[in-house]
Each structure stands twice: as C-alpha cells, then as structure tokens.
C-alpha atoms as a PDB file:
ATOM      1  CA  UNK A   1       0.000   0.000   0.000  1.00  0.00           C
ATOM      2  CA  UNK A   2       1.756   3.295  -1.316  1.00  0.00           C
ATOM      3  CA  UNK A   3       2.182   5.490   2.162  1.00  0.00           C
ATOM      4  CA  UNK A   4       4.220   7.972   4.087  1.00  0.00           C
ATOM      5  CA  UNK A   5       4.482   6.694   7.789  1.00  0.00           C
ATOM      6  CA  UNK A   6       5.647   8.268  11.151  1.00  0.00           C
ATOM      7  CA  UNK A   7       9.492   8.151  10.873  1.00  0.00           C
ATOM      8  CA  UNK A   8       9.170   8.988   7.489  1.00  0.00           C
ATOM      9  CA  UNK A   9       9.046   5.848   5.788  1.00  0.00           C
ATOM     10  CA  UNK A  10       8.136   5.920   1.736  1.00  0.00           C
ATOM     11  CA  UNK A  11       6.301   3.594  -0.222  1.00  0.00           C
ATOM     12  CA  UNK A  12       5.780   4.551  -3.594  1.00  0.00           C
ATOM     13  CA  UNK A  13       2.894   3.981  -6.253  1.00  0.00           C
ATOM     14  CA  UNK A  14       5.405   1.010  -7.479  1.00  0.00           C
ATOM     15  CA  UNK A  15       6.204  -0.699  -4.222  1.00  0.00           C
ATOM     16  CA  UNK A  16       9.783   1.077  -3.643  1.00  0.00           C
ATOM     17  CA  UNK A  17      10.040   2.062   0.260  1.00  0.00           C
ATOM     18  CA  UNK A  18      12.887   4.063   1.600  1.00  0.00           C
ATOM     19  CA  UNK A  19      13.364   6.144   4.773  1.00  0.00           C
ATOM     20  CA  UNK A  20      13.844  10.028   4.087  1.00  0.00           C
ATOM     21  CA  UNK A  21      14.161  12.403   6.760  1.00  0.00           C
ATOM     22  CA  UNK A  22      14.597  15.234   5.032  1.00  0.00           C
ATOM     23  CA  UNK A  23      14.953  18.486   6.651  1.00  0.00           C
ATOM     24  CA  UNK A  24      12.855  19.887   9.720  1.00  0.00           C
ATOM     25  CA  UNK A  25       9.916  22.468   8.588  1.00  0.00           C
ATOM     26  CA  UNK A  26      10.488  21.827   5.621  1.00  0.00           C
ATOM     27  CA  UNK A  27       8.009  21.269   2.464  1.00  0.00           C
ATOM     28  CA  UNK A  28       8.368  18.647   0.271  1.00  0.00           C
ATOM     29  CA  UNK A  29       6.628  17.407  -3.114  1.00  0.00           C
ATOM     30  CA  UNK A  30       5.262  14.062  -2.276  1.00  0.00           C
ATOM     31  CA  UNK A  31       3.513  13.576  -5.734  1.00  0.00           C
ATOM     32  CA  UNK A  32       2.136  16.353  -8.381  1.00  0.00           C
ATOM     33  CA  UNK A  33       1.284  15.681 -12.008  1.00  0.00           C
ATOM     34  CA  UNK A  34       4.966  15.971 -13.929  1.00  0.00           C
ATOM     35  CA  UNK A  35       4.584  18.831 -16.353  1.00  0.00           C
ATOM     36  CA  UNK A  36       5.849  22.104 -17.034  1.00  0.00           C
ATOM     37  CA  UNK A  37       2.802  23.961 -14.885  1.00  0.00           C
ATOM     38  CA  UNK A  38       1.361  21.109 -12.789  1.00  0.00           C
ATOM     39  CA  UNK A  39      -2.876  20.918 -11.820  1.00  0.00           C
ATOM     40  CA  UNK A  40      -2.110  19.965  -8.421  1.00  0.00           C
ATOM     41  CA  UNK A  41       0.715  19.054  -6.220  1.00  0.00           C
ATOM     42  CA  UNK A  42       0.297  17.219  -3.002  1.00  0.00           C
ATOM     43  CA  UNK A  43       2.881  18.514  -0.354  1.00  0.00           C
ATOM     44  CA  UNK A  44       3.914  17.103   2.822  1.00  0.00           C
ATOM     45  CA  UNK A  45       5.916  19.272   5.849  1.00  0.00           C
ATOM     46  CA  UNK A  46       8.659  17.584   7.875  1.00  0.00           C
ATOM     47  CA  UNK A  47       8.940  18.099  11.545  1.00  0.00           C
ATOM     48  CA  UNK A  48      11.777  17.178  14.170  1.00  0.00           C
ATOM     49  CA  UNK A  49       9.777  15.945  17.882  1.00  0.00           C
ATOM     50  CA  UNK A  50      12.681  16.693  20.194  1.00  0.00           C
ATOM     51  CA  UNK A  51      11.152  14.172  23.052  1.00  0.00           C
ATOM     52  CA  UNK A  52      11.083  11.357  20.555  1.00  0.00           C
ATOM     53  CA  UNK A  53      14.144  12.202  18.559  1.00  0.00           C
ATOM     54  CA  UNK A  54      12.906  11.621  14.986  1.00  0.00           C
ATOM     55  CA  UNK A  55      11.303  13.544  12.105  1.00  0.00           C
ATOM     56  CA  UNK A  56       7.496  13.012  11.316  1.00  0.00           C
ATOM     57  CA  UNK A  57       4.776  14.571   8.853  1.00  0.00           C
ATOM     58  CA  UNK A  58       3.279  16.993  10.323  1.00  0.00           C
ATOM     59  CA  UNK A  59       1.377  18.146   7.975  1.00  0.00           C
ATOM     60  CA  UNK A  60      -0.003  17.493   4.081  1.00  0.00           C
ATOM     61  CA  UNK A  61      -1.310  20.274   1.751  1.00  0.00           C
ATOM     62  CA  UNK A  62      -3.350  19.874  -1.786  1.00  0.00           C
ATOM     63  CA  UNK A  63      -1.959  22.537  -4.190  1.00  0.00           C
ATOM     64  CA  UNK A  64      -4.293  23.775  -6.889  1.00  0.00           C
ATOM     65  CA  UNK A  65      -4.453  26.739  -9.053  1.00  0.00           C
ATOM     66  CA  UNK A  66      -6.078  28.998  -6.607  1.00  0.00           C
ATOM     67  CA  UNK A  67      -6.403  27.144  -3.537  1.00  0.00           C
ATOM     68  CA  UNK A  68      -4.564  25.339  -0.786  1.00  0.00           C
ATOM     69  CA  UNK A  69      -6.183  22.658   1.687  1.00  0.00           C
ATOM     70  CA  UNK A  70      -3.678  22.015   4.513  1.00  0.00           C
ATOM     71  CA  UNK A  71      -3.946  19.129   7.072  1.00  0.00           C
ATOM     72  CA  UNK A  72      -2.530  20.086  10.392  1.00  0.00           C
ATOM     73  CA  UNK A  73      -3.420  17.260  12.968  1.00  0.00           C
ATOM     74  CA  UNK A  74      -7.533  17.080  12.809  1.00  0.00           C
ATOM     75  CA  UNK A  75      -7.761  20.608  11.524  1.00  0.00           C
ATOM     76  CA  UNK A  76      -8.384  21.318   7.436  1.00  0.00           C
ATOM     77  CA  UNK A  77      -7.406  24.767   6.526  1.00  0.00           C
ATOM     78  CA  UNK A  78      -8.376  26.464   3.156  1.00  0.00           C
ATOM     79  CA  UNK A  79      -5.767  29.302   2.245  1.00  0.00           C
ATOM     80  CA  UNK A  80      -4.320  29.073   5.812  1.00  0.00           C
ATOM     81  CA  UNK A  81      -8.179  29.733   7.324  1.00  0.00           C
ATOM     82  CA  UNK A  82      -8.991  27.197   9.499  1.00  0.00           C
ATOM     83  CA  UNK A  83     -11.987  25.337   8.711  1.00  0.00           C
ATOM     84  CA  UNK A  84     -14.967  23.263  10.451  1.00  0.00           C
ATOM     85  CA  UNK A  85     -15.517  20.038   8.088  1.00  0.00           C
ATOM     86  CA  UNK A  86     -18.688  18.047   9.692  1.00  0.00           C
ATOM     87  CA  UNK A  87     -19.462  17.167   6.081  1.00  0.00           C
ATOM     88  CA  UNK A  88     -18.149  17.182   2.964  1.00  0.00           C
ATOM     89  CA  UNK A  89     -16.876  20.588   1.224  1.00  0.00           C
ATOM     90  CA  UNK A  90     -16.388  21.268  -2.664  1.00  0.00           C
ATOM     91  CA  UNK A  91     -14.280  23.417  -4.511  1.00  0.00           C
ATOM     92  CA  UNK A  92     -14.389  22.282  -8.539  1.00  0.00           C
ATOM     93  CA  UNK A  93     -13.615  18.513  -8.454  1.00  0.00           C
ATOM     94  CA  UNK A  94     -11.569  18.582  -5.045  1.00  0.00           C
ATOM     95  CA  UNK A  95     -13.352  17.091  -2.123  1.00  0.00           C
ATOM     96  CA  UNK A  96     -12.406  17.753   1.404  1.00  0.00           C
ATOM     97  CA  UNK A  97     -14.253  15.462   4.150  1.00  0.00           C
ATOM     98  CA  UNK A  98     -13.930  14.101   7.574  1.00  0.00           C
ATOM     99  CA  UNK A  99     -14.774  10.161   7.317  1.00  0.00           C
ATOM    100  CA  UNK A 100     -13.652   9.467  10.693  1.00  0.00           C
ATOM    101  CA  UNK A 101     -12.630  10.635  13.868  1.00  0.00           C
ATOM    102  CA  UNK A 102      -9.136   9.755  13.163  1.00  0.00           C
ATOM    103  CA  UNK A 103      -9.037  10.353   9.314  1.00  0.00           C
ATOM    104  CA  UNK A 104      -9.396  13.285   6.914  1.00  0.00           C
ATOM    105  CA  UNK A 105     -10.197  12.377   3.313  1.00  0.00           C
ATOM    106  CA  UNK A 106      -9.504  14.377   0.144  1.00  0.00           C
ATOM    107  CA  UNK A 107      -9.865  13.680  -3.662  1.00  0.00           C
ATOM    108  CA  UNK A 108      -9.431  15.304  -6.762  1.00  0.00           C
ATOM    109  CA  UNK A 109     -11.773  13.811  -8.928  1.00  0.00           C
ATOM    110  CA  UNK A 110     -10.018  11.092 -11.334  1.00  0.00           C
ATOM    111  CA  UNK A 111      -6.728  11.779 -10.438  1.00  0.00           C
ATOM    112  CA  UNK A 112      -6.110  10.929  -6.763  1.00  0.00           C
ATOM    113  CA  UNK A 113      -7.692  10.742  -2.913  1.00  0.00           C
ATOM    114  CA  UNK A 114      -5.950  10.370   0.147  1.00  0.00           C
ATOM    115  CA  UNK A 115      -6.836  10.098   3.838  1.00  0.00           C
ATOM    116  CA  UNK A 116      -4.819  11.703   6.593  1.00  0.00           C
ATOM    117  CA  UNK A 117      -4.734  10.437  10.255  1.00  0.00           C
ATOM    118  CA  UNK A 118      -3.395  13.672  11.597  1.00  0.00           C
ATOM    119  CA  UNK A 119      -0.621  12.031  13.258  1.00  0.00           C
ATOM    120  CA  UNK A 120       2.116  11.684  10.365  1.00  0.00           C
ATOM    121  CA  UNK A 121       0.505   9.045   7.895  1.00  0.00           C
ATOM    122  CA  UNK A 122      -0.445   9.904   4.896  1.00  0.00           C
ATOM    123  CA  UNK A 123      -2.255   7.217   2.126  1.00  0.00           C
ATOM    124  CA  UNK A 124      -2.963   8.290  -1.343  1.00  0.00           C
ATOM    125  CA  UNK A 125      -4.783   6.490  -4.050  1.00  0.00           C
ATOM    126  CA  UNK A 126      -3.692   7.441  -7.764  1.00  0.00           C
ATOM    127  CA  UNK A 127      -6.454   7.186 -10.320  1.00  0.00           C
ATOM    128  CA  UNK A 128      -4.880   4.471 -13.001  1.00  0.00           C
ATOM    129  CA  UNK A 129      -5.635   7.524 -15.547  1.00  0.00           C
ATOM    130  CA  UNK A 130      -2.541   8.888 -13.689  1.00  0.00           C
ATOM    131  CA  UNK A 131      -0.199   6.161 -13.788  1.00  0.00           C
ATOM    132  CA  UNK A 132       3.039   7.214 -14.718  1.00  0.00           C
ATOM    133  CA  UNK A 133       1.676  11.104 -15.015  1.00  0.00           C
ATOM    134  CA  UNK A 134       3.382  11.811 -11.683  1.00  0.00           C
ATOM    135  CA  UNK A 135       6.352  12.666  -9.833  1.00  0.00           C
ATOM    136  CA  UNK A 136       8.011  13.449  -6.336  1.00  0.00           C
ATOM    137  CA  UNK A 137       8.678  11.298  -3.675  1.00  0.00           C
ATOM    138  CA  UNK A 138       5.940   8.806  -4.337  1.00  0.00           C
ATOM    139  CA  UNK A 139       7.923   7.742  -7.499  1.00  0.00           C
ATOM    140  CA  UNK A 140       5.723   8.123 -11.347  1.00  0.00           C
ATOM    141  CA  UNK A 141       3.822   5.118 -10.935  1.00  0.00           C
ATOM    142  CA  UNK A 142       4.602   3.367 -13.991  1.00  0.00           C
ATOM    143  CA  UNK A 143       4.440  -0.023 -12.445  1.00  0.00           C
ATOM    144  CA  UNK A 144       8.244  -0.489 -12.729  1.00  0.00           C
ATOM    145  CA  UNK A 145       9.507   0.331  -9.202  1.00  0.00           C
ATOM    146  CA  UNK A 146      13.753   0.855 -10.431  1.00  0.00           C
ATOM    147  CA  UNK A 147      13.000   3.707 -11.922  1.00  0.00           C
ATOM    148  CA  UNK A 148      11.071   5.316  -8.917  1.00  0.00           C
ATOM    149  CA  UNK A 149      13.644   7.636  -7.669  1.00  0.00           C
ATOM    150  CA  UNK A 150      14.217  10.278 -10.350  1.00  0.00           C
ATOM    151  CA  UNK A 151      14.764  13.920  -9.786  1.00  0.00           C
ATOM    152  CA  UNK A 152      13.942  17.457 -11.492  1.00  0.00           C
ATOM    153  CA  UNK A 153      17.024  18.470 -13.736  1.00  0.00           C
ATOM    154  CA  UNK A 154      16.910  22.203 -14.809  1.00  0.00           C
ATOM    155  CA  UNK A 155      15.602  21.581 -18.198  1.00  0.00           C
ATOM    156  CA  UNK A 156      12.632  20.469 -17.123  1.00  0.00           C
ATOM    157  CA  UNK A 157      13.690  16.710 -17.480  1.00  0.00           C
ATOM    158  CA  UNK A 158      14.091  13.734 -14.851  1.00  0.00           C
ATOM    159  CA  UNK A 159      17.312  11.868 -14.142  1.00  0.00           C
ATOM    160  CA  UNK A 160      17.312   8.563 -12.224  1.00  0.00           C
ATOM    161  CA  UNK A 161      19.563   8.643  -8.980  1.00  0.00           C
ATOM    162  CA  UNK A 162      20.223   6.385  -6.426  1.00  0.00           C
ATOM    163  CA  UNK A 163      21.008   8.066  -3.577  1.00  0.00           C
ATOM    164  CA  UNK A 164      17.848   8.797  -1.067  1.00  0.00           C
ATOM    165  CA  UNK A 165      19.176  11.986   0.033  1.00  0.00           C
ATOM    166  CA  UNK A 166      20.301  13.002  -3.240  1.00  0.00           C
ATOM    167  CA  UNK A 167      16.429  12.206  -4.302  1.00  0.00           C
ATOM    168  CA  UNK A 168      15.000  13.454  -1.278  1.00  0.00           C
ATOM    169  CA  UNK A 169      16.353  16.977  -1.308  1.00  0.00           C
ATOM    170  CA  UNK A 170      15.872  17.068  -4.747  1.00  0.00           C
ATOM    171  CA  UNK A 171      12.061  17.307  -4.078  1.00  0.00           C
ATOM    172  CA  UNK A 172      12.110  20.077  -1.161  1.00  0.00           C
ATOM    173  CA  UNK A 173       9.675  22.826  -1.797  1.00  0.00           C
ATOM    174  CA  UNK A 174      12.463  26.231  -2.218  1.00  0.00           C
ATOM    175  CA  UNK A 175      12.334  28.280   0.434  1.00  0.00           C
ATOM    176  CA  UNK A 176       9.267  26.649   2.446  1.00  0.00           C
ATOM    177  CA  UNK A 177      11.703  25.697   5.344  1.00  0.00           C
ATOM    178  CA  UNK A 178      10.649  27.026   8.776  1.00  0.00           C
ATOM    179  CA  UNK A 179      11.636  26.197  12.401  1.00  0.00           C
END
C-alpha cells in the first residue's frame, strides 16, 4: 500500500520504500502531475519531535491553481483559514471530508484521494488515468519500481539517482523551510 508513515518511511505507487528524513519544517513534493505547470501538487511538511528524537509529517497540503487545503493534525485549513468540516466541502472537483474521527479524506476527482490520520501518515490512491503522469517522492507510478527515484534536472527533465538523500532533497519545496 503506497504510504508515508511516522518516521518517514516511503512507499511509492510502485512498491519502492525508503526512509527520508529530510529536513525539519520543511516542504516537500510528495507527488504532483509531472509537467511544465502542474494541476495539483500534493505537499507534505517535515517536523523534528525533540522528546522522541525523529522527524514526522506533520502536515499534508493539496496545491491547486487557486487554492490550498492544509492538514494540520484534525484541523483542514483552506488558504491558511482554518476550517470546520462536519461534512463534505467542494471546490471544482476537489473534495475535502472528515470520514472518521481519526481520518481526513480528500480527492481530486479522477486523479487521486488520500486520507490523513493527523498524526504523520499519509495514504494516497492514484487514479490508473494517472499512472506514470506523476512525480516526487511517491515515485511516477509506472508499475516499474527501479526507476522510482528520479529527480527534477533544470531543463525540465528527470534523471534517475540512487542516492535517497540526493532524491530526497531534490524534491524540497524552495524556500518553504521554517523552524
């Protein structure tokens, strides 16, 4: 099952798993369609818990054109204004909705959904019209899990690597790091 788990531990749409720490507060690309000017990008924040000594997610954010639905623990913000989510909300073909106590649940029509248990795990769903459409640190999801771990070059193209950190850091968000 393609997740992001506590520590953070990866596994991508192809079955790869790695663990990437990354950097705390900052904002990485977990998956967004791969073209020049992408539809959406999902986004997921690092954080360093001093009393358990290890990085989590502490946080996941849907990127669209105009909008930006954030998951901080239980709370769903919309621009950074937190919102109240008893039942479902719409904006175009992105649903935000609460289907459990402990999980958060967002989709994009026939691209992607994911749920969010507000404590660092994070469990998207690609649509199969998406398959190998996407990048980041979920991998493209091409079914061939080798080629998973490719990064932006500045030409707009993507070069296999097989370093995690190399890979890792390739995908940070520029200048999204906070303390």
């Amino acid at each position: 099952m393609v997740s992001v788990k506590a520590d953070p531990f990866f596994y991508t749409f192809d079955g790869k798993n790695f663990k990437y720490d990354g950097q705390n507060g900052c904002v990485y690309v977990l998956f967004q369609e791969c073209v020049y000017r992408p539809s959406f990008s999902v986004l997921i924040r690092h954080h360093f818990i001093e009393d358990a000594e290890k990085m989590v997610v502490s946080e996941v954010s849907v990127v669209l054109e105009d909008i930006r639905i954030s998951l901080i623990k239980q709370n769903i913000y919309v621009n950074d204004e937190i919102m109240g989510v008893d039942s479902p909300v719409t904006y175009g073909n992105l649903t935000v909705a609460r289907v459990s106590s402990e999980h958060i649940k967002i989709s994009l029509g026939s691209r992607f959904s994911l749920k969010w248990n507000g404590s660092g795990r994070v469990a998207p769903i690609l649509d199969q019209s998406m398959f190998g459409k996407v990048c980041g640190l979920l991998g493209n999801g091409d079914s061939n899990p080798d080629n998973d771990m490719q990064i932006p070059m500045p030409d707009g193209t993507l070069k296999t690597v097989n370093n995690i950190e190399e890979f890792g850091d390739s995908w940070r968000v520029p200048g999204s790091c906070k303390a």
